[in-house]
Structures are given as C-alpha cells and as structure tokens.
Protein backbone atom coordinates (compact mmCIF):
# COMPACT_ATOMS: atom_id res chain seq x y z
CA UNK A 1 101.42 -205.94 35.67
CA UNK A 2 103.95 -203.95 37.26
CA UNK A 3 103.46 -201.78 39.60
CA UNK A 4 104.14 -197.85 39.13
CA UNK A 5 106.39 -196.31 40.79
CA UNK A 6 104.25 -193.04 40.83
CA UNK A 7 101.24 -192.87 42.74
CA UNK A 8 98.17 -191.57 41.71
CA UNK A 9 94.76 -191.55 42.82
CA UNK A 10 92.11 -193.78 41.35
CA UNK A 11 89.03 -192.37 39.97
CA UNK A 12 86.49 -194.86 40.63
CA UNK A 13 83.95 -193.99 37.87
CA UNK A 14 86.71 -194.63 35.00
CA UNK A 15 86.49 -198.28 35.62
CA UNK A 16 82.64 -198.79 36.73
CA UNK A 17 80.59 -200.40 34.51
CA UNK A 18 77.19 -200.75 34.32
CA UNK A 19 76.19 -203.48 37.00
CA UNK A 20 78.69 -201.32 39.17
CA UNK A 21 76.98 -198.20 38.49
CA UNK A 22 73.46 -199.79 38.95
CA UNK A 23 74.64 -200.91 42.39
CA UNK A 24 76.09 -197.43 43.31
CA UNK A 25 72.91 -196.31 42.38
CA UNK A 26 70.56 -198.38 44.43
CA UNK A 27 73.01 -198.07 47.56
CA UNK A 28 72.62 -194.12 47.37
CA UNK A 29 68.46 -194.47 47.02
CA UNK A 30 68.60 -196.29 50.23
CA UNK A 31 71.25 -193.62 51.17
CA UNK A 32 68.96 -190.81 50.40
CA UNK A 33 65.93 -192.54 52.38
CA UNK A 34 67.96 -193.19 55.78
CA UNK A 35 68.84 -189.36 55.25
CA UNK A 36 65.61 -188.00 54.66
CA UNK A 37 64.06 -189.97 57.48
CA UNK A 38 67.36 -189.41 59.83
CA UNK A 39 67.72 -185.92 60.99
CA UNK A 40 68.17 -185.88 64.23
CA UNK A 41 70.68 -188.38 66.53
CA UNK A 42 67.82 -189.56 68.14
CA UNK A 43 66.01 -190.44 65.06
CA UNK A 44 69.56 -191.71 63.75
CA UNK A 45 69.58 -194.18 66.86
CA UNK A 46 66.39 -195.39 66.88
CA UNK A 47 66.61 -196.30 62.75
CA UNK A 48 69.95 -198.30 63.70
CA UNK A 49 68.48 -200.21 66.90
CA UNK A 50 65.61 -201.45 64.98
CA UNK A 51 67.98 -202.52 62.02
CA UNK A 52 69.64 -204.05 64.26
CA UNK A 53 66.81 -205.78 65.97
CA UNK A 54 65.72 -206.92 62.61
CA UNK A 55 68.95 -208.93 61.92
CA UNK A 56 68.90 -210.61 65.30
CA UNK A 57 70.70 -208.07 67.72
CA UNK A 58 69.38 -208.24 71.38
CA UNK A 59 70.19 -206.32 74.59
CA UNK A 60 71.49 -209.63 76.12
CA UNK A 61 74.92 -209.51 76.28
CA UNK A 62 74.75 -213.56 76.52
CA UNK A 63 74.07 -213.87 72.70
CA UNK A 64 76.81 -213.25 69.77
CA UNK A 65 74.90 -210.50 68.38
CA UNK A 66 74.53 -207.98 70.72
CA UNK A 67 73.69 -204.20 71.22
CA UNK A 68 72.85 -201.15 73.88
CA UNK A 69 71.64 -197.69 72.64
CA UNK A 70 71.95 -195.29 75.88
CA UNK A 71 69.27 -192.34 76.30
CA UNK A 72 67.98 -192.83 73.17
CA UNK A 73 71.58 -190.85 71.72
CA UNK A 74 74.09 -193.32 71.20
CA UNK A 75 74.39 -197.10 70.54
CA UNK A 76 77.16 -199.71 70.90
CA UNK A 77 76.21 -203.39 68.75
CA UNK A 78 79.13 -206.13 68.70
CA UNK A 79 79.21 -209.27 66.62
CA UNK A 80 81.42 -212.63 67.66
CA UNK A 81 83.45 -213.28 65.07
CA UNK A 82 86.37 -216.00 64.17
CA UNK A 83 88.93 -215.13 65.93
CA UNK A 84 88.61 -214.49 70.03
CA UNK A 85 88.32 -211.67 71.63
CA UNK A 86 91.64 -211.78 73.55
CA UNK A 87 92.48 -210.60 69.63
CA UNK A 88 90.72 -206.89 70.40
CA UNK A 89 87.76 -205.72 67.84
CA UNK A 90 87.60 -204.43 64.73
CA UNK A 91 86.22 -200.95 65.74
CA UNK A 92 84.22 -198.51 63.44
CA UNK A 93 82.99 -195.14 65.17
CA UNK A 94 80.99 -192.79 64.20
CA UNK A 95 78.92 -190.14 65.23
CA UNK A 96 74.82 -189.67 64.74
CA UNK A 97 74.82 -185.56 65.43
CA UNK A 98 75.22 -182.56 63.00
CA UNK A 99 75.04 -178.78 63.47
CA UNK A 100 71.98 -177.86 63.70
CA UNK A 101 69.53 -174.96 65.69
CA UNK A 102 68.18 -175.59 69.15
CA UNK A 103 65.46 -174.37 70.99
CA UNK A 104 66.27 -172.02 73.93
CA UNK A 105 64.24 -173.00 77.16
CA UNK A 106 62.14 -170.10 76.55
CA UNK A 107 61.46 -169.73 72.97
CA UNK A 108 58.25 -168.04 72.85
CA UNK A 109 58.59 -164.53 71.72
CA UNK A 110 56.03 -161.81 69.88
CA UNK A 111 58.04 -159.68 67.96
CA UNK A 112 56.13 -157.32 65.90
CA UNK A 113 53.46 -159.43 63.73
CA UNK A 114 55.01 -162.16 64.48
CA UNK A 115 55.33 -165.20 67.29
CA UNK A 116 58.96 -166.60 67.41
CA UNK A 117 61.03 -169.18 68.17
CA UNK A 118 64.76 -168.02 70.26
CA UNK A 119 67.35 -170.40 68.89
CA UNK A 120 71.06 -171.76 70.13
CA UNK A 121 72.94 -173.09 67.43
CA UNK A 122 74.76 -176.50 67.93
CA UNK A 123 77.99 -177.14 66.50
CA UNK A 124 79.91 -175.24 63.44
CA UNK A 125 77.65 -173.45 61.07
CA UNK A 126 77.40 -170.35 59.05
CA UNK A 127 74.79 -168.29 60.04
CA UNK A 128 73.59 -166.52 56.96
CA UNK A 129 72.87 -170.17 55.47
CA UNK A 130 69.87 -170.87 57.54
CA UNK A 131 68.52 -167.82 56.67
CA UNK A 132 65.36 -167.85 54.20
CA UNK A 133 65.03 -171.11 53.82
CA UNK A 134 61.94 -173.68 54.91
CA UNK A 135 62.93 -175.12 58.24
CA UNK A 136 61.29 -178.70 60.02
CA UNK A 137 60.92 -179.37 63.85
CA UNK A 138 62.04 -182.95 65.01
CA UNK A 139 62.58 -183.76 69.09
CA UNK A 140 60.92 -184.14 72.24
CA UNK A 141 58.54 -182.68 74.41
CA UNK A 142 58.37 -184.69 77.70
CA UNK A 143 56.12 -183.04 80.00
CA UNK A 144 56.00 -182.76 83.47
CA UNK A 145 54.14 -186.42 84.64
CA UNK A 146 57.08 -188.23 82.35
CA UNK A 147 55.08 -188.84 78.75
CA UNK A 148 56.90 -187.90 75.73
CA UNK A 149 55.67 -186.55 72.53
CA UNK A 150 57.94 -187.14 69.59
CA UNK A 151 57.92 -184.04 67.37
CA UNK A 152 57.95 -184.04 63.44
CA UNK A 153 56.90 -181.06 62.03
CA UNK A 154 57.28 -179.73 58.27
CA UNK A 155 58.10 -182.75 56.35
CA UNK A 156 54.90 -184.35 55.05
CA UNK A 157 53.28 -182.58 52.19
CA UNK A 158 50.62 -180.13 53.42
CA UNK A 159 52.52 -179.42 56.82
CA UNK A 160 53.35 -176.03 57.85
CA UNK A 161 57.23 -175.20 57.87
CA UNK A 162 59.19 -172.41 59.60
CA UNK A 163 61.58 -169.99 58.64
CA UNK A 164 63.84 -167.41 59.65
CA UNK A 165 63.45 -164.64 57.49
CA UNK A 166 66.12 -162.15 56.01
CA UNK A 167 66.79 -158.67 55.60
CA UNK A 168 66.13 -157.44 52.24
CA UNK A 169 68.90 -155.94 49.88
CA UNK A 170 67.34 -152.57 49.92
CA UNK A 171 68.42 -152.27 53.92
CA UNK A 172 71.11 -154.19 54.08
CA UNK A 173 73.50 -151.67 52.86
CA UNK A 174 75.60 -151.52 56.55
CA UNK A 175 75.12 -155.24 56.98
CA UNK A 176 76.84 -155.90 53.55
CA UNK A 177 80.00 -154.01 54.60
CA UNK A 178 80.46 -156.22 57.58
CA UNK A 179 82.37 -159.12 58.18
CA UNK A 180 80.38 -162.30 57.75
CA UNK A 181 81.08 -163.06 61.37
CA UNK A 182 79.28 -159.54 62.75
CA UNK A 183 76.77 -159.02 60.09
CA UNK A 184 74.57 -162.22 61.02
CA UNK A 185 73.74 -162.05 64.78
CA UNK A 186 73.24 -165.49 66.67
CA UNK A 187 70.74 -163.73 68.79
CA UNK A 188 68.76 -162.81 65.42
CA UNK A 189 68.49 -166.46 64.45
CA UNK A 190 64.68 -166.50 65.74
CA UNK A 191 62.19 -169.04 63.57
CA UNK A 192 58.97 -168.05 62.56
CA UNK A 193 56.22 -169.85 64.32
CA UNK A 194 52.65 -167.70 63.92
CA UNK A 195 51.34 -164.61 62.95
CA UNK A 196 47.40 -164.73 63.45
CA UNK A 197 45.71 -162.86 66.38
CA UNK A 198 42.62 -164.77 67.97
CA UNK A 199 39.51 -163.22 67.89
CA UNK A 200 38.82 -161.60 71.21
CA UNK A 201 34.90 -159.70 70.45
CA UNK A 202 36.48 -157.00 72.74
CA UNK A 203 35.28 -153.97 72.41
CA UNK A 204 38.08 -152.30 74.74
CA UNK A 205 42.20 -152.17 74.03
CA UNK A 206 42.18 -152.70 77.85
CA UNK A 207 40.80 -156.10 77.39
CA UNK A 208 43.11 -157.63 74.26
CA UNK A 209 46.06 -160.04 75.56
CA UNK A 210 49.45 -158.19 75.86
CA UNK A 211 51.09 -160.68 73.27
CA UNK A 212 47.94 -161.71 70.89
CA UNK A 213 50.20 -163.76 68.72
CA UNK A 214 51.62 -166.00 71.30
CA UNK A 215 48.74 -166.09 72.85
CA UNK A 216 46.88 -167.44 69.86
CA UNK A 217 50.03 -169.60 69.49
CA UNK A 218 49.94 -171.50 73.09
CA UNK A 219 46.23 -171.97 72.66
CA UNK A 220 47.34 -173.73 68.91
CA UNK A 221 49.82 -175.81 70.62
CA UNK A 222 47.57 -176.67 73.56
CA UNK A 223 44.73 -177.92 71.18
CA UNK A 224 46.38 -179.94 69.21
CA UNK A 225 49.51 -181.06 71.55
CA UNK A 226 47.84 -180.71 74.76
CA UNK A 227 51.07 -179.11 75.58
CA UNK A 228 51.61 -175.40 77.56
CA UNK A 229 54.46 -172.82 77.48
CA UNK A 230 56.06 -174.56 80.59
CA UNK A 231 56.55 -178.09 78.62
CA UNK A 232 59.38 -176.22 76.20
CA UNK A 233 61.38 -175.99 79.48
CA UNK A 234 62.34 -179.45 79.36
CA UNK A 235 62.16 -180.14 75.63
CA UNK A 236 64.61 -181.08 73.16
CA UNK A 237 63.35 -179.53 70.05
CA UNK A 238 65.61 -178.98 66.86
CA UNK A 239 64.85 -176.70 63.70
CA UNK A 240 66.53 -178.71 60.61
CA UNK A 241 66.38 -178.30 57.29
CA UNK A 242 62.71 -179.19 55.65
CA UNK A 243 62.30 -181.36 52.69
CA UNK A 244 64.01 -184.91 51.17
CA UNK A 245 67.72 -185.72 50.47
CA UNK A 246 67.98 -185.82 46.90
CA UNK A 247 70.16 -187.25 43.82
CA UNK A 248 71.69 -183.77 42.21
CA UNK A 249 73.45 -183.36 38.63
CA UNK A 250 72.15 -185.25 35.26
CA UNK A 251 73.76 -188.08 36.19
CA UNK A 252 72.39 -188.33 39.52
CA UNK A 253 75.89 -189.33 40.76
CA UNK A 254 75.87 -187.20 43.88
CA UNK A 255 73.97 -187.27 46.69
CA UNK A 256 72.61 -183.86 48.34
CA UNK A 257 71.04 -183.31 52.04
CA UNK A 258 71.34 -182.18 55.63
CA UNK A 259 73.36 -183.93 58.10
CA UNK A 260 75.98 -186.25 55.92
CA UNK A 261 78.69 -185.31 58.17
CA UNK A 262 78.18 -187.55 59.75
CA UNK A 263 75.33 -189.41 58.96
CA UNK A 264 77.17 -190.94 55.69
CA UNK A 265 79.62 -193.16 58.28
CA UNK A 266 76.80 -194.13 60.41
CA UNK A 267 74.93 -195.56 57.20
CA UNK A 268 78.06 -197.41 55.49
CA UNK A 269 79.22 -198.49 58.53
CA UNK A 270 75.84 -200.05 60.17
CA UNK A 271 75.06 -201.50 56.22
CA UNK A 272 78.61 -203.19 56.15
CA UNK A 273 78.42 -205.01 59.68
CA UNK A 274 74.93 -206.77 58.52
CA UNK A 275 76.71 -207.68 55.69
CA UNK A 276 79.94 -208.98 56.62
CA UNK A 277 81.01 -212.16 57.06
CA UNK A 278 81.94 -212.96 60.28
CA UNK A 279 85.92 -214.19 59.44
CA UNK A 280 88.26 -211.93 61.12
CA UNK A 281 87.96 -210.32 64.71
CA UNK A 282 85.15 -209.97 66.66
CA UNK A 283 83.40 -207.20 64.92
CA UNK A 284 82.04 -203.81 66.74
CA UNK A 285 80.08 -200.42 65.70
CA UNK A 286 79.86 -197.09 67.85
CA UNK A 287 77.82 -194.07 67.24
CA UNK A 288 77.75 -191.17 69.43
CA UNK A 289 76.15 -187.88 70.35
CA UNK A 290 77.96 -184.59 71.04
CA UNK A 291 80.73 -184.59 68.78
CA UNK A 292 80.12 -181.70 66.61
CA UNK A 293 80.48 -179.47 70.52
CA UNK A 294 83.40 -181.76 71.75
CA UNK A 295 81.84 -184.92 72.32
CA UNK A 296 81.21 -184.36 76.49
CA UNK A 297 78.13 -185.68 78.27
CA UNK A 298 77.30 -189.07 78.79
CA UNK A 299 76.58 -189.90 75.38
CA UNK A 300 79.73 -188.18 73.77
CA UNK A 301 82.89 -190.18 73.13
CA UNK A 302 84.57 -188.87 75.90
CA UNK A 303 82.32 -190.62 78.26
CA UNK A 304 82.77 -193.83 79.58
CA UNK A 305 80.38 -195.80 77.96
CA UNK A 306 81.65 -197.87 75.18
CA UNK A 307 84.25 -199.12 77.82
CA UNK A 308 81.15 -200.45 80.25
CA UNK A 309 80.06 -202.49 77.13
CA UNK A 310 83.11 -203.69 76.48
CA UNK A 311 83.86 -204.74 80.14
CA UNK A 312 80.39 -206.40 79.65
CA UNK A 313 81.07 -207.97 76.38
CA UNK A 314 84.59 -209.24 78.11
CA UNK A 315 82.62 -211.21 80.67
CA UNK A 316 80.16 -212.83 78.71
CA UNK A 317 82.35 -214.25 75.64
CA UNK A 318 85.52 -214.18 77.70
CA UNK A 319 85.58 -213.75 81.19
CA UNK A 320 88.80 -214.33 81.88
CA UNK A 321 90.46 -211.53 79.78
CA UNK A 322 90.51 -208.10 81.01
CA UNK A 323 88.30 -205.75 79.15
CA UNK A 324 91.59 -203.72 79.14
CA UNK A 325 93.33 -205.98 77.24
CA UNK A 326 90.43 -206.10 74.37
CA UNK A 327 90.67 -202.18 74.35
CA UNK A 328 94.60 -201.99 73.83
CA UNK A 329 94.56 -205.16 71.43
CA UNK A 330 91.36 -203.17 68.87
CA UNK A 331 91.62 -201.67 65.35
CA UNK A 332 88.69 -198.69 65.11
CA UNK A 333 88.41 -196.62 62.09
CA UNK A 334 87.37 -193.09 63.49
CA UNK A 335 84.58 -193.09 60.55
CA UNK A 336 84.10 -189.38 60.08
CA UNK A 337 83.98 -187.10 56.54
CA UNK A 338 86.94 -185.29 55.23
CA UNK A 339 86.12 -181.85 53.04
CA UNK A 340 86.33 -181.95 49.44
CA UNK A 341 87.91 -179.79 47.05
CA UNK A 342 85.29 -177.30 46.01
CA UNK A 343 85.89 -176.41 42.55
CA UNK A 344 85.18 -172.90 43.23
CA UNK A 345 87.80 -172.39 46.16
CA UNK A 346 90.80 -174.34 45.75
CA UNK A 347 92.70 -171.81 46.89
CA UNK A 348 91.87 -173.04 50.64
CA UNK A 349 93.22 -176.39 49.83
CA UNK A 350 96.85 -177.65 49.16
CA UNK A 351 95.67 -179.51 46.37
CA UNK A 352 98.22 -182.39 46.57
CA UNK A 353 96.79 -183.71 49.78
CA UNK A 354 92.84 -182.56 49.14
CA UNK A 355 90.31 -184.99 48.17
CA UNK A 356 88.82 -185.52 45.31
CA UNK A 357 84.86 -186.67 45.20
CA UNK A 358 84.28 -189.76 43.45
CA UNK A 359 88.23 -191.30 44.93
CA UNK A 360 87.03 -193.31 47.60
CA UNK A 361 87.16 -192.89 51.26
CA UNK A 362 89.62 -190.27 52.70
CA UNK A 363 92.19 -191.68 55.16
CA UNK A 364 93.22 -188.62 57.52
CA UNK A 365 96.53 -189.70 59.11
CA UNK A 366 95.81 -187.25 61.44
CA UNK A 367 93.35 -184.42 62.72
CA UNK A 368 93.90 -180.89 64.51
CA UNK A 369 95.03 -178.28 63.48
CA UNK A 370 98.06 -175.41 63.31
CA UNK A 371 100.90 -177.62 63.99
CA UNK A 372 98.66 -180.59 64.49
CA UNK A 373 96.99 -179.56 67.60
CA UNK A 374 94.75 -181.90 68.58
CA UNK A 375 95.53 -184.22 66.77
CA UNK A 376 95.56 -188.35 67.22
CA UNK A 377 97.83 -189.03 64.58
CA UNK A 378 97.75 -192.92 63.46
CA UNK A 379 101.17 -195.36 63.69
CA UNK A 380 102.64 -195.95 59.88
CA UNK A 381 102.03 -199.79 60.82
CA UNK A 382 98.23 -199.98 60.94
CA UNK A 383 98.21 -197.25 58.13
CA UNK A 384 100.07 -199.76 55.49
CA UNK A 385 98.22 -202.65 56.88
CA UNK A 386 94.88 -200.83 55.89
CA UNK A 387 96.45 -199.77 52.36
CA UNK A 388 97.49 -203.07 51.90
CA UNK A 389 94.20 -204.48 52.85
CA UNK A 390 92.20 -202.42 50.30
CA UNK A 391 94.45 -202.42 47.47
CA UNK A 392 94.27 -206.03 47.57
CA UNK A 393 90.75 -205.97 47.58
CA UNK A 394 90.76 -203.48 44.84
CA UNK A 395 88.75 -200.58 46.72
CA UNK A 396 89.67 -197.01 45.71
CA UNK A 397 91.07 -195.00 48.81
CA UNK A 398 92.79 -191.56 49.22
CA UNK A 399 94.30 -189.87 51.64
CA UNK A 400 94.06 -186.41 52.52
CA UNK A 401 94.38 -183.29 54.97
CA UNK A 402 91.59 -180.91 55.89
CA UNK A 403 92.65 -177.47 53.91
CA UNK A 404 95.89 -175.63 53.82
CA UNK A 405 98.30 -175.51 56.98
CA UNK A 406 97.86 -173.00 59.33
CA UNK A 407 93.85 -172.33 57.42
CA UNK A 408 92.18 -175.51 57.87
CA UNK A 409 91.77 -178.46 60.41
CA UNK A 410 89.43 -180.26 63.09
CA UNK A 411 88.36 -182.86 65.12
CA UNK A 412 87.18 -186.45 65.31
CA UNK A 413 86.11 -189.21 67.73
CA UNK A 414 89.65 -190.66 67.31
CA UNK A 415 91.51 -189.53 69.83
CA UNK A 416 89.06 -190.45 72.47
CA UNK A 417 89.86 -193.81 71.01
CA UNK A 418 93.71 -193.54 71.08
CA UNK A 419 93.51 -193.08 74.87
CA UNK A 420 93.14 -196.55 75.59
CA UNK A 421 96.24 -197.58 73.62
CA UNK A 422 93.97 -198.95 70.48
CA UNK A 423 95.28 -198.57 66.81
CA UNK A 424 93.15 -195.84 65.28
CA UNK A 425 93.05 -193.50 62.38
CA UNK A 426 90.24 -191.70 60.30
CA UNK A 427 88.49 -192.80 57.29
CA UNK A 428 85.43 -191.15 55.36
CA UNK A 429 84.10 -189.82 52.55
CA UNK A 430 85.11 -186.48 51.16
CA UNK A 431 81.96 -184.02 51.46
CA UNK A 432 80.87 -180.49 49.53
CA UNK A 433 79.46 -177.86 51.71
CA UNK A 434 80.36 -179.74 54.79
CA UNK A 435 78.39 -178.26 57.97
CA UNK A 436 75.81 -176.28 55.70
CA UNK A 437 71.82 -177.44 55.31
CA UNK A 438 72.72 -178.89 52.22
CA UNK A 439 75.80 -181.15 51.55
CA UNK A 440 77.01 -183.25 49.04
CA UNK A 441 78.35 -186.36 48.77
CA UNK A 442 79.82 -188.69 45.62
CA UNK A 443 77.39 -191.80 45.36
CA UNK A 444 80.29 -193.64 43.84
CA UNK A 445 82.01 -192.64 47.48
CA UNK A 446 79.13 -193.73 49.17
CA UNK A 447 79.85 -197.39 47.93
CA UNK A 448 83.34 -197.61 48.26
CA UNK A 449 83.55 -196.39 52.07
CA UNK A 450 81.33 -199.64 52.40
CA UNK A 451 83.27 -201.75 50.82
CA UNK A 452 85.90 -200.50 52.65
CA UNK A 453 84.39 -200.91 55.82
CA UNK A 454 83.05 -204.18 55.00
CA UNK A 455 86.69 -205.39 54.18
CA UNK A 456 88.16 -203.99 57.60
CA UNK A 457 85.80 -206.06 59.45
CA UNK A 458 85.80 -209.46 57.96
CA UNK A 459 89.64 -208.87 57.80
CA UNK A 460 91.64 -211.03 60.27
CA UNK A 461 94.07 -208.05 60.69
C-alpha cells in the first residue's frame, strides 16, 4: 500500500482486536498491582531489585546480567547483548519519585483537638488536591543505634488513615476570592494524626500534660513502634495517597492512581528488558531519585553514579575500552510522561502537537520551556532512526510538546544524559492529571510504550 503523504496519528484501539485487547488488559492488572504496592522510590527500588534478582541479575559485575541499587533510591541493571560494548548501550532512564508530602523533622504538633503532622511538599503539586482526602504513611524510621523500621500505614483494610482536613464553604468566603496560589497555605498542609486525651485520674489542671494529645500520641507510637519523638529527626516518612490503583471508565481502558509520572516508565521499561531478546546492543536500565526537585543528591541524575557503573561494567566485559567511549557511543530514551490533552482544557494545549491518550508513547523532541529553556533537544538522526524503527515494527507513536508556548513546559532526566555526548531524546506515555493524587493513564498506552521499549533494545541501532 502506498504510503500517505499526510500524516496522522494512529489510534491504537481502532485496530485491536480481541487477543490484543485481552493482553492490554492483563499488562495494566499487573500495572495496577506494581502501582498500588509502589508508592514510594524506595519501595519502587526494592520491587525492581528483587525482579531483577528473580531473572538472574547479581551485584557481580563479572556476570552478563548485572545490577547495583544505591541507598536503597536508585538502581542501575545492564544486560550483555550481541553486539560489544565498544558499540555504547541501549539506554532507558527513568525515574522512581513523584510529588508527594514529607515529614518536617519535627512534626509533632497539638493544635486544638487535634495532634498533627507539619508537612514539606516534594516536587510540583497543587495544594488544594491533597486536601480532604484519606492519606497513607510509607518510609523509614531508623533510630539512633542504626535499626530501621519500614513504615506502611493506611493501606490494609482496617488500618487507620490520615487526613488533612478542609475549610468548610460556609467560611471560606475570603479564601474563595483568592488566587489558588495564596488561598492554600503550604504551612497549613498539617495531617491529622490523633485526637484522644489519655486518662490522667488527676484531680488538679496543674497536674494534666501541657499537650494531652501528643502526649497520648508518643505514648501510641512508643507502644506499638517502640519509637520516641526524637526518632522522627532522622526519618524519612511520606504521606501518599491511601487506597489501590484502579481500572476507571466501563471499559476499564484506563488506568487511575498516584505516582504514574513516573512510575509508568519504570514498569514498561523494567518489564521490556526481562523480556527482550538479547540481539542488538548491550542493553541497560536507570532509575533515579530526585527528579521531580532537580534531580541533585547522590541518587539524582545529576550525580555521578551511573558513570561509576559504567566504568565498572567497561572493565569487566571490556577492559580495554574507555568507559568514555561506551557513554558517547549510547542510545537512552529519557523514559518520562508527556501531559495529555484534557478534554476539559484544551485551551492550554496547541492541539496540533498535544497528545492524545490511547496514541502510543509521546516522543518529546525536546523539553524546557519559554524559548526552550532547558531544554536537551534530540539530533533529527536518532529521531528518524527511532520512527523508522517503530513504524516498521508497527507500534503506534506520537509526538508531542508539553502545552502551549510561552504556558507550558518542563524537565526530564535527559539532559543529564546529553552531557556525555550520548544520543538522547524523551519518550512516554501521555498522562491525565499529571502531578495530582490521582492520574490517569491509557492501558492501551501502557502496552505500546513496552513494545516500544522492547523494540529499542533488541534493536541493533
């Protein structure tokens, strides 16, 4: 058949039949069970090293399945493949945090009636959403002689949950003339955690505790937890969203719950190395902390660790070529979400170059914003070898920018990857609500990044 000389979009639904739907289907179960039990990048990190383990991975760099999570917050796992590695990788990053609230050192406030948790919130998120809704505690309280208690709190059914509660409509008549960005306070993000006094048998005011809440609160915690006020000092403790990911719509096409962006890469991208075949370049995943606040600190993707296990990986398959030289000679796909166009505000989007849910993945050319600040914007070269690559293989694909010039824009793990002279560009499904406790994803999406990923690494590209 000829080809048009038009282009247009493919809507991958029109030509999925049943056994293709069925398949799209059981991916985004599994999908919806990695997201329920993932919400944190610790938990996201410990689910991919023992995947990993399972299918023969092992911290010895000697082997041709290797892997190395670092402080429990990001993992590097790297699989031999055909051709050598003087060839480079093929690279897919992605990152294992979302926006989320954190615990301040000092939570522990009584507020009238209450005992409450002071909050910091990580990464881009709008306030008023986290507002009123049942909240879960996941982290770490490592106390002072070095033992750690993993937290995981408000998820199983008869578990208490938190909240932050809301002002009601009746007062809120100045907050409701304010600008979104004054009329919900950062400082006034503080989570529910008690309300019962104990019971003293004083007879004298003198005698009650100054804060009976907490106080009742810490004695809680130091029953059950064997834990004190002091121990929050040096925790990592997040409040996320409470509850299961679940199928949404009749049809149970799309996939809703917290942390897709960008949760969805890590999945598609860790399910379509232990799947490929092993025919093209060597083959390499990366998942980070820290990008959703810039990707700093040692386990972001500005640090220098996925270059210490490639210098490692260099020396045990091929010590003779620089680790340098497998850097500059990669392919990555910066695997990170692109925003959808939300039926109910186009008007943010230019609509010729939004994407569509249920197109495939989104290739972003480039990131930034206003005049492409920012941005790492990918060669025209490894951009028509990719399209090439998947339109042979018959995978849907799109490409699109993030909202309107000048409106929209932001960042991704790519450029950190352009800085050592590697071919890069973004690729990811297009998300609903993007950054909000609830997002949503196309299952159909969901199946065609991984094909798409799958293809890129068995590729000899």
């Amino acid at each position: 058949m000829e080809k048009s000389l038009a282009y247009k979009p493919k809507n991958i639904w029109d030509d999925a039949d049943a056994k293709t739907r069925k398949e799209m289907e059981a991916l985004a179960q599994r999908y919806i069970e990695f997201l329920t039990r993932c919400k944190t990048e610790r938990e996201t990190v410990e689910y991919v090293r023992q995947r990993l383990a399972e299918n023969g991975y092992a911290e010895d760099f000697g082997g041709d399945k290797v892997m190395r999570p670092l402080r429990g917050k990001a993992i590097f796992a790297a699989r031999k493949g055909a051709l050598p590695l003087s060839q480079g990788l093929s690279l897919l990053a992605a990152h294992a945090d979302t926006p989320r609230l954190d615990f301040k050192q000092r939570p522990i406030v009584e507020q009238p009636g209450v005992a409450q948790a002071k909050t910091h919130y990580y990464g881009g998120i709008r306030k008023y959403q986290w507002l009123a809704r049942p909240l879960a505690l996941h982290g770490v309280i490592v106390r002072e002689n070095g033992e750690t208690l993993a937290v995981t709190i408000g998820e199983k059914p008869g578990e208490p949950v938190f909240c932050i509660a809301d002002l009601l409509p009746h007062l809120a008549q100045k907050q409701v003339t304010q600008p979104v960005s004054e009329a919900f306070e950062a400082e006034k993000l503080n989570i529910i955690l008690a309300h019962s006094t104990p019971k003293t048998g004083k007879t004298s005011k003198d005698d009650a505790p100054k804060d009976p809440v907490k106080t009742q609160l810490l004695e809680l915690l130091h029953k059950k937890y064997g834990i004190c006020e002091e121990d929050f000092i040096t925790a990592e403790l997040q409040a996320v969203p409470a509850g299961p990911a679940r199928f949404v719509g009749f049809d149970k096409a799309m996939i809703g719950g917290y942390g897709q962006d960008d949760r969805i890469c890590v999945f598609t991208a860790l399910e379509a190395m232990l799947e490929a075949e092993a025919t093209g370049r060597s083959m390499a995943v990366m998942f980070w902390d820290k990008e959703e606040i810039g990707s700093d600190g040692a386990t972001g993707a500005a640090s220098r660790f996925m270059q210490y296990c490639i210098e490692d990986l260099a020396r045990a398959w091929e010590k003779n070529v620089p680790s340098s030289h497998v850097l500059l000679e990669t392919r990555a796909l910066s695997a990170d979400v692109s925003a959808a166009l939300d039926p109910d505000y186009q008007d943010v989007h230019e609509k010729q170059n939004a994407a569509l849910l249920g197109y495939g993945p989104v290739f972003s050319k480039f990131t930034g914003s206003r005049g492409k600040y920012g941005a790492s914007e990918a060669d025209a070269e490894f951009f028509a070898v990719l399209r090439g690559l998947f339109n042979g293989k018959g995978i849907a694909w799109q490409a699109a920018e993030l909202g309107k010039v000048d409106h929209g824009g932001g960042g991704t793990v790519a450029l950190f990857l352009a800085a050592y002279g590697m071919q890069v560009i973004d690729l990811g499904p297009a998300i609903l609500s993007m950054h909000s406790p609830f997002e949503l994803s196309s299952s159909a999406d969901l199946f065609a990044t991984k094909q798409a990923f799958r293809a890129f690494l068995e590729a000899q590209i």
